[in-house]
Protein backbone atom coordinates (compact mmCIF):
# COMPACT_ATOMS: atom_id res chain seq x y z
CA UNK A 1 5.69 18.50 43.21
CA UNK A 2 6.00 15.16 41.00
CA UNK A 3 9.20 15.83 38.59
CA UNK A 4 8.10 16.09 34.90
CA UNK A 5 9.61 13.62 32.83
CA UNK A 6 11.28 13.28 29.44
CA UNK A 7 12.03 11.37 26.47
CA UNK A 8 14.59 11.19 23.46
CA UNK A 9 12.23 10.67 20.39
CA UNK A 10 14.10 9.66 16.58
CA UNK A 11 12.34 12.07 14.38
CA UNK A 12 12.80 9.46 11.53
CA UNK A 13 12.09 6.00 13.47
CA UNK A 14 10.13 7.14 16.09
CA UNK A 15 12.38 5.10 18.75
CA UNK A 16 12.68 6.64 21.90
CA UNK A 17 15.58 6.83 24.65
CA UNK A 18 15.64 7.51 28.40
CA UNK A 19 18.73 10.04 27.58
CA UNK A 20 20.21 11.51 24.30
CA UNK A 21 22.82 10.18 21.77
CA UNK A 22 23.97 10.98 18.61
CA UNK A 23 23.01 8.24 17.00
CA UNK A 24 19.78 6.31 16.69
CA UNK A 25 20.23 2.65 17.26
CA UNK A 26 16.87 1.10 15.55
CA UNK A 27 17.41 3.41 12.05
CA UNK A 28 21.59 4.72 12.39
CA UNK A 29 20.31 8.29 11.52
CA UNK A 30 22.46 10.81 12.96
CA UNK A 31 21.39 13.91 15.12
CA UNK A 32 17.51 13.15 14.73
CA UNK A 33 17.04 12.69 18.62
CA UNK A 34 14.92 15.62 20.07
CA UNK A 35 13.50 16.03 23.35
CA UNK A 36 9.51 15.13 24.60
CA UNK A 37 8.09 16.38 27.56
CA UNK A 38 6.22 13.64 29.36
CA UNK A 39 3.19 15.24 30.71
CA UNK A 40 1.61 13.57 34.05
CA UNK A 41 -0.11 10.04 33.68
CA UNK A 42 -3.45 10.87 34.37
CA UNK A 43 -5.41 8.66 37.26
CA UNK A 44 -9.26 9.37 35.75
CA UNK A 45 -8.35 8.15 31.84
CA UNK A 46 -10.42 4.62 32.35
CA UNK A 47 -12.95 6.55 34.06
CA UNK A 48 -14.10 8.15 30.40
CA UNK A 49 -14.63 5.38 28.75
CA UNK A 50 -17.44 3.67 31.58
CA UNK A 51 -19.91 5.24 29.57
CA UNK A 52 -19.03 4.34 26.21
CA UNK A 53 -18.58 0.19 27.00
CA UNK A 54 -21.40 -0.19 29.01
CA UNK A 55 -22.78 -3.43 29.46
CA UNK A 56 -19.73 -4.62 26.82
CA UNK A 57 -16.78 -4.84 29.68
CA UNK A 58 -18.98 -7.22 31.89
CA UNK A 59 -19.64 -9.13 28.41
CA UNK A 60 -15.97 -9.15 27.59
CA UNK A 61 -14.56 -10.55 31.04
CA UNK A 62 -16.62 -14.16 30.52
CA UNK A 63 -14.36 -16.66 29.65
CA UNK A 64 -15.13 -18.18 26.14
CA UNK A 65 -13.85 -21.12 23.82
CA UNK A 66 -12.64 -19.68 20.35
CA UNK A 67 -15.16 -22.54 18.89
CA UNK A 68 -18.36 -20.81 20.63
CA UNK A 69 -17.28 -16.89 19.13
CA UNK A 70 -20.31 -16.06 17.19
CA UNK A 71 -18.52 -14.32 14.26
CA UNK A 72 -22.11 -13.18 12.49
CA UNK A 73 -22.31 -10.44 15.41
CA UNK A 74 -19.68 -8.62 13.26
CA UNK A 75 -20.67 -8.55 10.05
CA UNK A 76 -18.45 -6.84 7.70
CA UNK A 77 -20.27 -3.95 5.33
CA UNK A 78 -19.12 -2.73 1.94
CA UNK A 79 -17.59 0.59 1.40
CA UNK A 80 -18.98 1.15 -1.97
CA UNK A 81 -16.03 0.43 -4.26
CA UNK A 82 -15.19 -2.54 -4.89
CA UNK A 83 -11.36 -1.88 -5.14
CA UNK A 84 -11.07 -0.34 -1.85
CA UNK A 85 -12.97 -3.72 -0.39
CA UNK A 86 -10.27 -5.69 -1.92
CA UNK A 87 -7.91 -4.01 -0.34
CA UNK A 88 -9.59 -4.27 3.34
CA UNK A 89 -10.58 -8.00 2.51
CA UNK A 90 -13.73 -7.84 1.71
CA UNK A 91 -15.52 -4.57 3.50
CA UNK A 92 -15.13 -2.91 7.15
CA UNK A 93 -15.46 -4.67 10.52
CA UNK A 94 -17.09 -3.17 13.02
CA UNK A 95 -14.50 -2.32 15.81
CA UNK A 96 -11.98 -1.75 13.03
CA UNK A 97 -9.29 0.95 13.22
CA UNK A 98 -8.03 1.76 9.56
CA UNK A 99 -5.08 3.70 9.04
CA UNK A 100 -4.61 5.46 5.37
CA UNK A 101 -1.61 7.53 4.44
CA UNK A 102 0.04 9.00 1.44
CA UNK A 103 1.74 11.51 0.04
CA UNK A 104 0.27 15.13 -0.39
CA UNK A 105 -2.18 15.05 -3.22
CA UNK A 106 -2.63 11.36 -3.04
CA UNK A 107 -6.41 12.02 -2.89
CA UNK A 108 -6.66 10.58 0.44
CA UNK A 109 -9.38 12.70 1.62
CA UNK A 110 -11.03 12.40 -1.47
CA UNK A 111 -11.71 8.87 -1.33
CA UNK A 112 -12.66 8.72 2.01
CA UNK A 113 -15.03 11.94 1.83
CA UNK A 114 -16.62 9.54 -1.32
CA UNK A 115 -16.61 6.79 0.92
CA UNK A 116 -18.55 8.46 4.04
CA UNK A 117 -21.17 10.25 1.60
CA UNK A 118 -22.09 6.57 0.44
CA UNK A 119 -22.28 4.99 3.77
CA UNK A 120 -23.82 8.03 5.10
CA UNK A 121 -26.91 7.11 3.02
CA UNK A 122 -27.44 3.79 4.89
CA UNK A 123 -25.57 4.45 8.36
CA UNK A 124 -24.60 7.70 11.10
CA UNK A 125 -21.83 8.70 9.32
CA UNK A 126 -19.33 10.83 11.17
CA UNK A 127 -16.40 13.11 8.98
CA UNK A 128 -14.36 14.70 11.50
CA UNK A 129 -11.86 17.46 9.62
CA UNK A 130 -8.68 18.91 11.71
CA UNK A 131 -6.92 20.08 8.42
CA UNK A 132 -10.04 22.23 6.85
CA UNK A 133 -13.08 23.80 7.23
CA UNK A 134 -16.34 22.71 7.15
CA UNK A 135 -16.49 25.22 3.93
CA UNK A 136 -13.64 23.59 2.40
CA UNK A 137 -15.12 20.27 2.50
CA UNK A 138 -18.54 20.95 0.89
CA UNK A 139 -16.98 23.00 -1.92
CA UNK A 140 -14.89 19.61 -2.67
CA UNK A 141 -17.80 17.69 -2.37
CA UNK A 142 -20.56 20.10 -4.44
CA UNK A 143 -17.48 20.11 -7.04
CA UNK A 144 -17.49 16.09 -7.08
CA UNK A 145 -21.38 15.85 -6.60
CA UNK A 146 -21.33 13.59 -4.13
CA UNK A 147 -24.84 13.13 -1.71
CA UNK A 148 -23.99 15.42 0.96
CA UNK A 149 -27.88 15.42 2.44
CA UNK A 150 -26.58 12.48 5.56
CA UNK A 151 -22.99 12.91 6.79
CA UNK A 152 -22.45 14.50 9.07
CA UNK A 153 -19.40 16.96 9.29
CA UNK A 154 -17.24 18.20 12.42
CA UNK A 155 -14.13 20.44 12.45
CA UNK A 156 -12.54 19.91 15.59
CA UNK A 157 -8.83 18.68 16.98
CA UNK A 158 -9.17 17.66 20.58
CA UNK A 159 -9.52 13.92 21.20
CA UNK A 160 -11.95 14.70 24.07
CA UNK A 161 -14.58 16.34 22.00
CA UNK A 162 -14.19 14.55 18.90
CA UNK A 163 -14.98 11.38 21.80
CA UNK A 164 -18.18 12.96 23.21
CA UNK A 165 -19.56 13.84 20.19
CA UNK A 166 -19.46 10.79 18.73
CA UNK A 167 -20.80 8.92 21.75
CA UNK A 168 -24.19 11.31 21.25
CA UNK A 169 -24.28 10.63 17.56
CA UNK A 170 -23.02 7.03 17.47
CA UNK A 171 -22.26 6.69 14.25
CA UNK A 172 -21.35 3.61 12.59
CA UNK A 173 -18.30 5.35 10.88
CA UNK A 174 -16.16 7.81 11.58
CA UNK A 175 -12.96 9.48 9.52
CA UNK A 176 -10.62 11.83 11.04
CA UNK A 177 -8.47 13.71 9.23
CA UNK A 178 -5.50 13.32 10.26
CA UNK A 179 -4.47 11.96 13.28
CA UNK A 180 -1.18 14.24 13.09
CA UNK A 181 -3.59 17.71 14.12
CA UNK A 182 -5.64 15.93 16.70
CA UNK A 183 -4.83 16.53 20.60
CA UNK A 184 -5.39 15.72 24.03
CA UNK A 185 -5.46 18.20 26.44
CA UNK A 186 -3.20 16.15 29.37
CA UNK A 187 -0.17 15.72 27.06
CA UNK A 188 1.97 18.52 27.26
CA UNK A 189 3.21 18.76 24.13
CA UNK A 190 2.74 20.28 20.72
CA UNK A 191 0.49 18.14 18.19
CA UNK A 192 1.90 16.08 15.70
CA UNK A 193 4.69 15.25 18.74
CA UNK A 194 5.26 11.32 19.33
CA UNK A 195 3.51 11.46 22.36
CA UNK A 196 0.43 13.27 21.28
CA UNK A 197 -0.03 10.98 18.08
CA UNK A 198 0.98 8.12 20.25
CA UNK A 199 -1.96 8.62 22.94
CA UNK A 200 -4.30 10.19 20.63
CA UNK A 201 -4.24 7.18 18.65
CA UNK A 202 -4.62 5.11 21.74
CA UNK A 203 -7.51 6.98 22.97
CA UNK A 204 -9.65 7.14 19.50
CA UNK A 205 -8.81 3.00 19.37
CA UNK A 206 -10.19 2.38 22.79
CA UNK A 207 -13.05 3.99 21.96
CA UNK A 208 -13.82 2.35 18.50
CA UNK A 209 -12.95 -0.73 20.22
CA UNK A 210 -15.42 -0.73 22.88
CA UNK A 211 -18.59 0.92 21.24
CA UNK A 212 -17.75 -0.98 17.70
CA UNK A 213 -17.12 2.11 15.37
CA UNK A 214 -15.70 1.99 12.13
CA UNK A 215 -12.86 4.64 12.78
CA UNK A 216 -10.52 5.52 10.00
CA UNK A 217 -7.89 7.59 10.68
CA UNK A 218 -5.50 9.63 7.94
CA UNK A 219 -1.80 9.80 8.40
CA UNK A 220 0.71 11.80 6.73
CA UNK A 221 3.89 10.32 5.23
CA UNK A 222 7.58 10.88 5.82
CA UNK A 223 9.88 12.19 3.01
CA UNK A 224 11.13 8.28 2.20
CA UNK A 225 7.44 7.01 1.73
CA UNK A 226 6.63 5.79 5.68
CA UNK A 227 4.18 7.00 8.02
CA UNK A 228 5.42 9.41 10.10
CA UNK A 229 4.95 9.15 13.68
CA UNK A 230 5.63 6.82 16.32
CA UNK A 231 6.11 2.96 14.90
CA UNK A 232 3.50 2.03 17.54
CA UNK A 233 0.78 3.23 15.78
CA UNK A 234 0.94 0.72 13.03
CA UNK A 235 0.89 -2.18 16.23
CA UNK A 236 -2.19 -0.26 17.32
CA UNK A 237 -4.13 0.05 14.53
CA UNK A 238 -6.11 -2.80 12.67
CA UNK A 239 -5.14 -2.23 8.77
CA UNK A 240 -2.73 0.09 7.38
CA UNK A 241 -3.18 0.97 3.67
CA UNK A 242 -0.81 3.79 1.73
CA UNK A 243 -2.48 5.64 -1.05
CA UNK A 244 0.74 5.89 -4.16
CA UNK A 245 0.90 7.63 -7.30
CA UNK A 246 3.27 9.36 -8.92
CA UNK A 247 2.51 13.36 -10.08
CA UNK A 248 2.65 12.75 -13.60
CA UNK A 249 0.05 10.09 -13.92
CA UNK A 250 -3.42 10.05 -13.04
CA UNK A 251 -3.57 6.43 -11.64
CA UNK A 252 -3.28 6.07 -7.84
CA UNK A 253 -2.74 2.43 -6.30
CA UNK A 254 -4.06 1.70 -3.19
CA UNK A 255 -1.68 -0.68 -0.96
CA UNK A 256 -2.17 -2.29 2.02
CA UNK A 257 0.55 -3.39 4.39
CA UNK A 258 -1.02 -4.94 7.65
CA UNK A 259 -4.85 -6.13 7.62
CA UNK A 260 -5.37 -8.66 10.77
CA UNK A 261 -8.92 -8.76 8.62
CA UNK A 262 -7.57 -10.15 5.25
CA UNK A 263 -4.28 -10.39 3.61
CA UNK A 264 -2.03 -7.93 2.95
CA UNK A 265 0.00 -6.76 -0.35
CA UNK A 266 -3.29 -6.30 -2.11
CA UNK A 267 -3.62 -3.66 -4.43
CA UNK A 268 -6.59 -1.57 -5.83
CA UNK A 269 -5.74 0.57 -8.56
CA UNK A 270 -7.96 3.77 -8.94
CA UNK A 271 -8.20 6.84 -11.50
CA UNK A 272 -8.18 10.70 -10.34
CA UNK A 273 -11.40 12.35 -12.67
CA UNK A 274 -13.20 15.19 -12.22
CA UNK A 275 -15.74 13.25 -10.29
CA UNK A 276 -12.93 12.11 -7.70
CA UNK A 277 -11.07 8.73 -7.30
CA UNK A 278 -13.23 6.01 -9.54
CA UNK A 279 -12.37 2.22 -9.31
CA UNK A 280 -10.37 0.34 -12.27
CA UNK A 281 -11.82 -2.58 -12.86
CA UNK A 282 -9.22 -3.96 -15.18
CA UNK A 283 -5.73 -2.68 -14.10
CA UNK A 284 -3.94 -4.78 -16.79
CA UNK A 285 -5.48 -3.23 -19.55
CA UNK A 286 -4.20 0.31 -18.02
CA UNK A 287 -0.73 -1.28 -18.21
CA UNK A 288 -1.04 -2.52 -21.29
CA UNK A 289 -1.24 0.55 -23.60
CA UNK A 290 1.76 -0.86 -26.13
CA UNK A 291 2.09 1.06 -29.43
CA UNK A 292 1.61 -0.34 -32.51
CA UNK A 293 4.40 -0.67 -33.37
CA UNK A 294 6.89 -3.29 -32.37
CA UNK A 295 9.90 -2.33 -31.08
CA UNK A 296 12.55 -4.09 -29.40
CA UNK A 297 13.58 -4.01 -25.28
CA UNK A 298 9.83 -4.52 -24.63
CA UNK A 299 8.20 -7.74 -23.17
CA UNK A 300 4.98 -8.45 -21.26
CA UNK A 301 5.20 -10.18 -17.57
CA UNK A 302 2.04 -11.14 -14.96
CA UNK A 303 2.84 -9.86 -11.89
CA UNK A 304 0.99 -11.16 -8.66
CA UNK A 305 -0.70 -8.65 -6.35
CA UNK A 306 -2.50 -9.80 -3.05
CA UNK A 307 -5.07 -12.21 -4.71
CA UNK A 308 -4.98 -10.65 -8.57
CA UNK A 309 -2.61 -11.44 -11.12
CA UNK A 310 -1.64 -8.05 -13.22
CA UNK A 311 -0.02 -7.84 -16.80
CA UNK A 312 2.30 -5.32 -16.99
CA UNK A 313 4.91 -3.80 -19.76
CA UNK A 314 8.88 -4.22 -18.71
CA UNK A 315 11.05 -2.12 -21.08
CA UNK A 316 14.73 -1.87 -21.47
CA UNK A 317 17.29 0.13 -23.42
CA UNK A 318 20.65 -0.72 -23.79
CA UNK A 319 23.16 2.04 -25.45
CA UNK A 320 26.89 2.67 -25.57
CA UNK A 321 28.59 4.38 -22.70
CA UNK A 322 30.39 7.33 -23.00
CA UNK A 323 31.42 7.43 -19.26
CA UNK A 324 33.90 5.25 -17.75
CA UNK A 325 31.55 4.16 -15.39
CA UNK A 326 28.49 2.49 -16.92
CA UNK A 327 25.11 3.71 -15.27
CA UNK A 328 22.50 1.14 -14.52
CA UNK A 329 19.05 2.82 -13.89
CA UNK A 330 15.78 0.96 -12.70
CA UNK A 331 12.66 2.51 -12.39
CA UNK A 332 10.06 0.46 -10.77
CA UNK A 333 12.24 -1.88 -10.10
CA UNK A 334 15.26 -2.83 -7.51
CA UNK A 335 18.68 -1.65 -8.96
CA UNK A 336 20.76 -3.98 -7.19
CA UNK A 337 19.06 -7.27 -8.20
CA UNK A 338 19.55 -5.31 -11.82
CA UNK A 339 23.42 -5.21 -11.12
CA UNK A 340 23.08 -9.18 -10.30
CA UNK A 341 20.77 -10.75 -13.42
CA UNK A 342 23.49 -8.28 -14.94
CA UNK A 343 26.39 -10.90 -14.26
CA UNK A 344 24.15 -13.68 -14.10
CA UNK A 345 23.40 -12.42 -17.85
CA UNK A 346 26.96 -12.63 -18.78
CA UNK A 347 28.02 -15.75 -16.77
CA UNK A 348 25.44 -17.76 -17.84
CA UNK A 349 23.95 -16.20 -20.66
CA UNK A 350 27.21 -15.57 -22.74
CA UNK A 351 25.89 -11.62 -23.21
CA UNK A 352 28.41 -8.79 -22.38
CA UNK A 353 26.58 -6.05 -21.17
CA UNK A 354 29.55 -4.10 -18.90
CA UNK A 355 30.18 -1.48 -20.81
CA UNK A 356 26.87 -0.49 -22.20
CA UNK A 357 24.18 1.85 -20.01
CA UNK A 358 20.74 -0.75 -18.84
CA UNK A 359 18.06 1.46 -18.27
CA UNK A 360 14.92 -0.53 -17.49
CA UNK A 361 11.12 0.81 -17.03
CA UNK A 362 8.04 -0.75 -15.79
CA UNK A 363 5.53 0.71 -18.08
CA UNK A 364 2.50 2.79 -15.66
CA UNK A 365 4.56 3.84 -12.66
CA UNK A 366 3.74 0.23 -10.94
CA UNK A 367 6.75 -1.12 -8.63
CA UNK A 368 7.25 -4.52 -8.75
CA UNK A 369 8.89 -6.05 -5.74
CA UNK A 370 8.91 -9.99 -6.21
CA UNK A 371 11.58 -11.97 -8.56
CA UNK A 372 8.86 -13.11 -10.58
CA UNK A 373 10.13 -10.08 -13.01
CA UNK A 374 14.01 -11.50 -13.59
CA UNK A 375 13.28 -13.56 -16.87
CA UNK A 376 11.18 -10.87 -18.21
CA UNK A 377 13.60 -8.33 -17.51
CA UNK A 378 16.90 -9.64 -18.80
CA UNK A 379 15.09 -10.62 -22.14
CA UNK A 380 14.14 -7.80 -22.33
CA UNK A 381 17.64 -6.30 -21.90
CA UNK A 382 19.05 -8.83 -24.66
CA UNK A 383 16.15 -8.15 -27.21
CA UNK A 384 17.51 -3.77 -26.74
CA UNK A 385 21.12 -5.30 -27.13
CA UNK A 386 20.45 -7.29 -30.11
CA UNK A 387 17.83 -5.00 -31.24
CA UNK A 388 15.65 -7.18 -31.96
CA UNK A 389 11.73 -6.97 -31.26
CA UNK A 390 10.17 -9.58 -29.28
CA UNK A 391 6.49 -10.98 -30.31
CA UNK A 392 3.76 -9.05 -29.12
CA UNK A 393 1.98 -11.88 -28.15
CA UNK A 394 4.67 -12.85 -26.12
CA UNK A 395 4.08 -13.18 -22.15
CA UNK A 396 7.30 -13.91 -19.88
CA UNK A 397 7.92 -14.56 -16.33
CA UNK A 398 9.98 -16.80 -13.92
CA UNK A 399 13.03 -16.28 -11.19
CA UNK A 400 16.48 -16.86 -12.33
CA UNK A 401 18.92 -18.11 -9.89
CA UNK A 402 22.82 -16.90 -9.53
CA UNK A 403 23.67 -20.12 -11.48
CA UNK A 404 21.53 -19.68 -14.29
CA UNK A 405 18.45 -21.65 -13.39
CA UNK A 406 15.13 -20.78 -13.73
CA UNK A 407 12.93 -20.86 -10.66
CA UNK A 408 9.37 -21.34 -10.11
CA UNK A 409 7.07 -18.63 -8.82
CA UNK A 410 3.70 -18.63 -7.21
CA UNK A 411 0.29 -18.80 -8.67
CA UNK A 412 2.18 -19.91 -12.39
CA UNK A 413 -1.30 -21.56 -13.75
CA UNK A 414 -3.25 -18.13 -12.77
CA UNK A 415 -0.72 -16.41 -14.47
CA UNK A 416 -0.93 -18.23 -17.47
CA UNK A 417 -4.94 -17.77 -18.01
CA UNK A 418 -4.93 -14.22 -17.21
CA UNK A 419 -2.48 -13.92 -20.10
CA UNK A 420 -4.43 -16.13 -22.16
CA UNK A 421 -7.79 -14.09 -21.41
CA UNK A 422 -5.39 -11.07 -23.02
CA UNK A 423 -4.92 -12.37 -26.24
CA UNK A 424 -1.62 -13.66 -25.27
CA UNK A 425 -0.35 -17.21 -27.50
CA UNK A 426 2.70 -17.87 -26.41
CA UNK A 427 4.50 -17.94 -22.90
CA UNK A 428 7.80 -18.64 -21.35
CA UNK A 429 7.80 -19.69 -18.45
CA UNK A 430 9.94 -21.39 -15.15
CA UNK A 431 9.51 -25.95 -16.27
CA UNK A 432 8.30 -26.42 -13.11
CA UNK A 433 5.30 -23.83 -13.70
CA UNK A 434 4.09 -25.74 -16.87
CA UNK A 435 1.51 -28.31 -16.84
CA UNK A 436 0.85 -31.32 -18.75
CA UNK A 437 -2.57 -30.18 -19.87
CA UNK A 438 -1.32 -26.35 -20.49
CA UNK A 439 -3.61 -23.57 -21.22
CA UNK A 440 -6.25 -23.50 -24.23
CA UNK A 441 -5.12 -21.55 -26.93
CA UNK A 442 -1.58 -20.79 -25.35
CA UNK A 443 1.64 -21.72 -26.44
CA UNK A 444 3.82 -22.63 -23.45
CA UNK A 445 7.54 -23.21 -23.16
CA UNK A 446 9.03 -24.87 -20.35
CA UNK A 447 12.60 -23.55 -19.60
CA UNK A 448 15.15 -24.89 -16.86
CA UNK A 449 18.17 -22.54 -17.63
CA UNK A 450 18.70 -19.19 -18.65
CA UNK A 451 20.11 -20.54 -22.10
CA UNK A 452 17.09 -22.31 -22.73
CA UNK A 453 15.53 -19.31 -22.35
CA UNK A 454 18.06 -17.26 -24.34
CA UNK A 455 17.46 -20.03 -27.43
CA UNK A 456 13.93 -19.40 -27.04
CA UNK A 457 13.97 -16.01 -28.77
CA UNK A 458 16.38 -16.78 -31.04
């Protein structure tokens, strides 16, 4: 009798070991190595999938030129909202394997149960549910009145099934929900495990693969924000796209962070109604709810998403200490680069901010993650020290540098008529970002250094 064999998974990482330690190498968590139970390597696997390539494998062993691909046999096909096709670049592939994740709430089957009851009215449509009943499911759906007369509903976890009854129906889509309840019946271990999500995915990606199925598949997400499971299975999988939004607001962003289909880092912004998940078509005007009145430690900044530019509000409130230890609190925005434009601020900018409290906002819940933000930010910080209000037609943005100099950013003349559609007249921005011909109806001002920038406002 073969011995069975075992593995050291990180419960946080998903790295695996041959023995145990206490420490995980990849992610230097402590104590988060359990044991997996390695079932036996099955010998008839390929054997399953003879019937669902067909005459493909003979087709895919010819040797071909990459010039001589004909890419019109995979044509991609929309999935109804026009945000979510951003966010794939431009609309499914056939073949595709799309993983979606987010946290509980997100409205991740919502959106995809919207999805399938629009494709459903044009193609087999295939909504496979391992988390709820079939009951469940059409109350959600009578309650959003969504088309329900086409899809085609299963409630079912074992990899094998969920397989064969898809190769009877072929459909041209299929969702299953979630990829953490799904099992196979030769891995001997519990689902959700690394190895079951590991060859679970594996097997569903195979099969999309070979009889060109849409498959989406619907992850669930660690306590820090990742995907939980094995890292593999975002090297298997085609797209991966995380559904955010925060409990207090009603706006949900959809990110994607790998698409080998389009680029990545886009964002498609949606709002939760009564009717489900509908498309925004113009996010900036979201962000962009400023009150009437003007008050200072607010400016306006374009921030670049994917392929969209996207106005948002950056506030900031500067106020006496009372501790001996400042605090410095960003919300939607990296603290750390906070602590440095801090001293940059004071080096180069002649402002003393050290004993005072910085707490800085991005107006909406949206996290901004490039630099493009700095100038932006650290006016506004000097208009809440000052207290004095900055224009409301104002628009900032540009990178400041540790000596004081203003860099240039990406995309600055897309920026610049996105603000201008907005009603925004004046702009300062990184020199090297401003044109000779400038922007109709836009004020721009070229700065090099953060003093320039500083006498700007003055």
């Amino acid at each position: 009798m073969a011995k069975q064999k075992s593995a050291y998974v990180c419960s946080d990482c998903g790295s695996d070991y041959t023995k145990w330690q206490g420490q995980c190498s990849d992610c230097n968590a402590w104590n988060t190595l359990s044991e997996v139970r390695l079932g036996p390597t099955p010998t008839n696997r390929g054997a399953k999938f003879e019937s669902y390539a067909g005459s493909a494998t003979s087709a895919a062993t010819e040797l071909q030129t990459l010039a001589d691909i004909d890419l019109n046999a995979v044509p991609r096909f929309s999935s109804g909202t026009h945000e979510f096709d951003r966010v794939l670049g431009g609309g499914f592939v056939p073949g595709s394997v799309v993983l979606i994740g987010g946290n509980p709430g997100a409205g991740k089957s919502t959106v995809l149960l919207q999805t399938l009851c629009y494709l459903a009215q044009q193609m087999p449509a295939l909504y496979i549910t391992g988390e709820e009943s079939l009951q469940q499911v059409a109350m959600r759906a009578q309650r959003l009145k969504l088309p329900t007369e086409h899809l085609k509903m299963l409630s079912e976890t074992s990899v094998e099934s969920i397989c064969a009854t898809a190769q009877k129906m072929q459909p041209k889509v299929m969702v299953v929900d979630s990829i953490q309840v799904v099992h196979m019946a030769d891995i001997a271990s519990a689902p959700g495990s690394v190895s079951q999500v590991r060859e679970s995915a594996a097997f569903l990606t195979r099969f999309a693969k070979q009889t060109g199925t849409v498959l989406i598949l619907v992850g669930h997400v660690t306590k820090d924000g990742s995907l939980a499971g094995p890292k593999v299975l975002e090297h298997m999988i085609d797209c991966s796209i995380l559904l955010e939004g925060s409990d207090d607001s009603r706006f949900r962003t959809l990110r994607g962070s790998k698409n080998r289909f389009g680029a990545v880092n886009e964002l498609g912004v949606f709002a939760m109604t009564e009717q489900g998940l509908k498309e925004v078509k113009n996010p900036s005007a979201i962000f962009l709810q400023r009150s009437e009145k003007v008050a200072s430690g607010s400016v306006v900044m374009v921030m670049w998403e994917g392929t969209r530019p996207l106005l948002v509000e950056i506030q900031a409130l500067v106020d006496d200490s009372n501790m001996g230890n400042p605090r410095r609190v960003a919300v939607g925005l990296d603290q750390n680069r906070l602590s440095m434009l801090l001293a940059v601020l004071h080096r180069h900018g002649g402002i003393m901010v050290g004993d005072q409290d910085v707490f800085v906002n991005v107006v909406g819940g949206v996290k901004i993650i490039e630099t493009s933000a700095d100038l932006s930010l650290l006016l506004a910080i000097v208009s809440s020290f000052r207290d004095r209000p900055l224009p409301q037609d104002l628009m900032v943005f540009g990178e400041v540098g540790l000596s004081g100099e203003i860099r240039p950013v990406p995309s600055g003349q897309e920026r610049l008529r996105e603000a201008a559609k907005h009603g925004f007249k004046r702009a300062i921005v990184p020199a090297a970002n401003a044109t000779k011909s400038g922007v109709a109806g836009m004020e721009v001002v070229a700065v090099k250094t953060l003093s320039e920038a500083l006498s700007a406002i003055d």
